[in-house]
Protein backbone atom coordinates (compact mmCIF):
# COMPACT_ATOMS: atom_id res chain seq x y z
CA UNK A 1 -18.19 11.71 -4.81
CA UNK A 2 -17.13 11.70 -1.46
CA UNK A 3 -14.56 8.63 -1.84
CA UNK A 4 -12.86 10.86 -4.81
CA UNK A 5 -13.15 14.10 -2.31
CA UNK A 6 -10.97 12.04 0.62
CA UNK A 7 -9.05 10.09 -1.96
CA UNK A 8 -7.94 13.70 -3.95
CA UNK A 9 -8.63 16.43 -1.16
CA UNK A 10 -10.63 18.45 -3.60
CA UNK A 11 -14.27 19.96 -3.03
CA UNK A 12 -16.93 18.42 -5.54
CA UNK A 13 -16.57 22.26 -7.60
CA UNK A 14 -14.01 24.71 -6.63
CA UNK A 15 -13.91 27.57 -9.15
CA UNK A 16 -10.40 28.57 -7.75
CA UNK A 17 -8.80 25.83 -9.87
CA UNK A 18 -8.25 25.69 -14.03
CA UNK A 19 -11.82 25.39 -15.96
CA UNK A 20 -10.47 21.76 -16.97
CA UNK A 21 -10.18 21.27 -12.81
CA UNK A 22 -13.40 23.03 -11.61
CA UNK A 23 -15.72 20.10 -11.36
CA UNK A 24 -13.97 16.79 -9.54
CA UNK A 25 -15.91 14.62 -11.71
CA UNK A 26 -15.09 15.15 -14.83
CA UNK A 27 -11.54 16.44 -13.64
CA UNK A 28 -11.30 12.98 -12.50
CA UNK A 29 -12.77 11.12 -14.99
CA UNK A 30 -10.33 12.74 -17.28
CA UNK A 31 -7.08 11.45 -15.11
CA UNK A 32 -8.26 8.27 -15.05
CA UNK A 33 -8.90 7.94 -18.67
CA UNK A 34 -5.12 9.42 -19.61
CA UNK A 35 -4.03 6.72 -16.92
CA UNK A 36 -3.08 8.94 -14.17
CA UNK A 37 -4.46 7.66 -11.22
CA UNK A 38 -2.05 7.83 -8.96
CA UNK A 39 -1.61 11.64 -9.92
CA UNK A 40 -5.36 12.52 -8.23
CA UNK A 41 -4.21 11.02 -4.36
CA UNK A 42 -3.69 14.10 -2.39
CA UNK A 43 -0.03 14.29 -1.15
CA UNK A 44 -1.20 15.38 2.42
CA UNK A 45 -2.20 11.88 3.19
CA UNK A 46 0.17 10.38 5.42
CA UNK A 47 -0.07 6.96 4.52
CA UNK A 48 -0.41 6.31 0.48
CA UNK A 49 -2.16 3.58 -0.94
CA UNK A 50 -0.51 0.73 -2.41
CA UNK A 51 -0.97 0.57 -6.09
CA UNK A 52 -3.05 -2.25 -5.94
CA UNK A 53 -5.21 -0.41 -3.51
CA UNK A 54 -5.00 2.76 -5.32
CA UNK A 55 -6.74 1.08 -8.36
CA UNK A 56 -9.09 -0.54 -6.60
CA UNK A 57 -10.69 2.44 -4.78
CA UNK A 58 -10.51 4.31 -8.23
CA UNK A 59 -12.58 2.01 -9.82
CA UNK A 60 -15.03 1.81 -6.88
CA UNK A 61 -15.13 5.69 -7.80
CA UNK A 62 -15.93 5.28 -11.14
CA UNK A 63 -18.86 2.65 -10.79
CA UNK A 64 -20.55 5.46 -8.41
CA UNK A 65 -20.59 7.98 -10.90
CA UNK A 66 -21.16 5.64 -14.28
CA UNK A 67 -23.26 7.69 -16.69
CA UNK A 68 -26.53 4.72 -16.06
CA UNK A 69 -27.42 5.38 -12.99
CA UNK A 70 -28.95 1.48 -13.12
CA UNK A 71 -25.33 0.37 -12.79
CA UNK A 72 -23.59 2.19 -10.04
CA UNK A 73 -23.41 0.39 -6.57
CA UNK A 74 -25.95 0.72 -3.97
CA UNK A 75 -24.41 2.43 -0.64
CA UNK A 76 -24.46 -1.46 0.64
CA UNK A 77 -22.31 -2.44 -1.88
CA UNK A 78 -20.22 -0.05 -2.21
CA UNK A 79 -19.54 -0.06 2.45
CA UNK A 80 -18.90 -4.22 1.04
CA UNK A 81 -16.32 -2.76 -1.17
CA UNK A 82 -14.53 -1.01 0.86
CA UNK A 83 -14.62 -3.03 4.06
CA UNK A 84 -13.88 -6.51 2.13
CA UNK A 85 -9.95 -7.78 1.71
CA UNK A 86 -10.19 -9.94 -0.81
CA UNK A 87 -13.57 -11.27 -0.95
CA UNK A 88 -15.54 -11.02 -3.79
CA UNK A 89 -19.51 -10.88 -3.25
CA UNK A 90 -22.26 -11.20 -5.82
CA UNK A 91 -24.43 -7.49 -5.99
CA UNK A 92 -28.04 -7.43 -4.82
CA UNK A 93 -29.21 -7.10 -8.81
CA UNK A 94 -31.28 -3.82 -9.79
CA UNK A 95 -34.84 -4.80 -10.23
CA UNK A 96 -35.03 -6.86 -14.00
CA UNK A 97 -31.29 -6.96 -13.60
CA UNK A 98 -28.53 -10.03 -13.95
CA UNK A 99 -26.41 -10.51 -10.94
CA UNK A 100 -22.72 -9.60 -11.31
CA UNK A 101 -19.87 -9.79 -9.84
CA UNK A 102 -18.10 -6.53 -7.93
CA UNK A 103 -14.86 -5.53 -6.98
CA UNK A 104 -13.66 -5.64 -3.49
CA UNK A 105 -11.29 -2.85 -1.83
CA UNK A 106 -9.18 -3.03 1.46
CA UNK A 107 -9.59 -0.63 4.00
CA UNK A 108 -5.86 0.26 3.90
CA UNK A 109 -6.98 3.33 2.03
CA UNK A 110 -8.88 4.92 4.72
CA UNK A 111 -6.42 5.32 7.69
CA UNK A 112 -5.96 9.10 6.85
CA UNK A 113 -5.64 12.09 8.96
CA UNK A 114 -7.26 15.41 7.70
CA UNK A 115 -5.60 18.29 8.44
């Protein structure tokens, strides 16, 4: 939740907004699925993301709030994620659990100023 809160600018619930825009989660679970990602990024950060980037971080986003709580990333993972450039690292599997493989992000998201 608090990748989506840097990457939008929105609190986690903010009953100031529309009821569809209340809760970040499902407000942006809902942009995502209509394919309008690049609609959540908050226009106060200075630098946007490249597409590319943009999607990535998204998805990391998404695999931290998937419904099973058996598949979302470990915070481990998910620091791999966003620190790693293009290198792709097997996850420490969930006890019982196959090893897969997981996204990496660039850091090129992060280099924002808050205001």
């Amino acid at each position: 939740v608090l990748l989506m809160e840097i990457i939008t600018g929105r609190s986690p619930v903010d009953y100031s907004r529309p009821p569809g825009e209340m809760n970040l989660v499902d407000w942006f679970k809902g942009m995502i699925a209509s394919r309008r990602g690049e609609e959540v990024v908050d226009p106060l950060i200075e630098v946007q993301p490249s597409p590319r980037t943009l999607k990535r971080a998204l998805l990391v986003c998404l695999r931290c709030i998937d419904l099973d709580p058996s598949k979302r990333p470990k915070m481990g993972q998910i620091v791999h994620m966003l620190e790693a450039d293009e290198f792709p690292f097997r996850a420490e599997p969930r006890s019982g659990q196959p090893e897969r493989q997981i996204l990496s992000i660039p850091m090129q998201l992060l280099p924002i100023k808050f205001h």
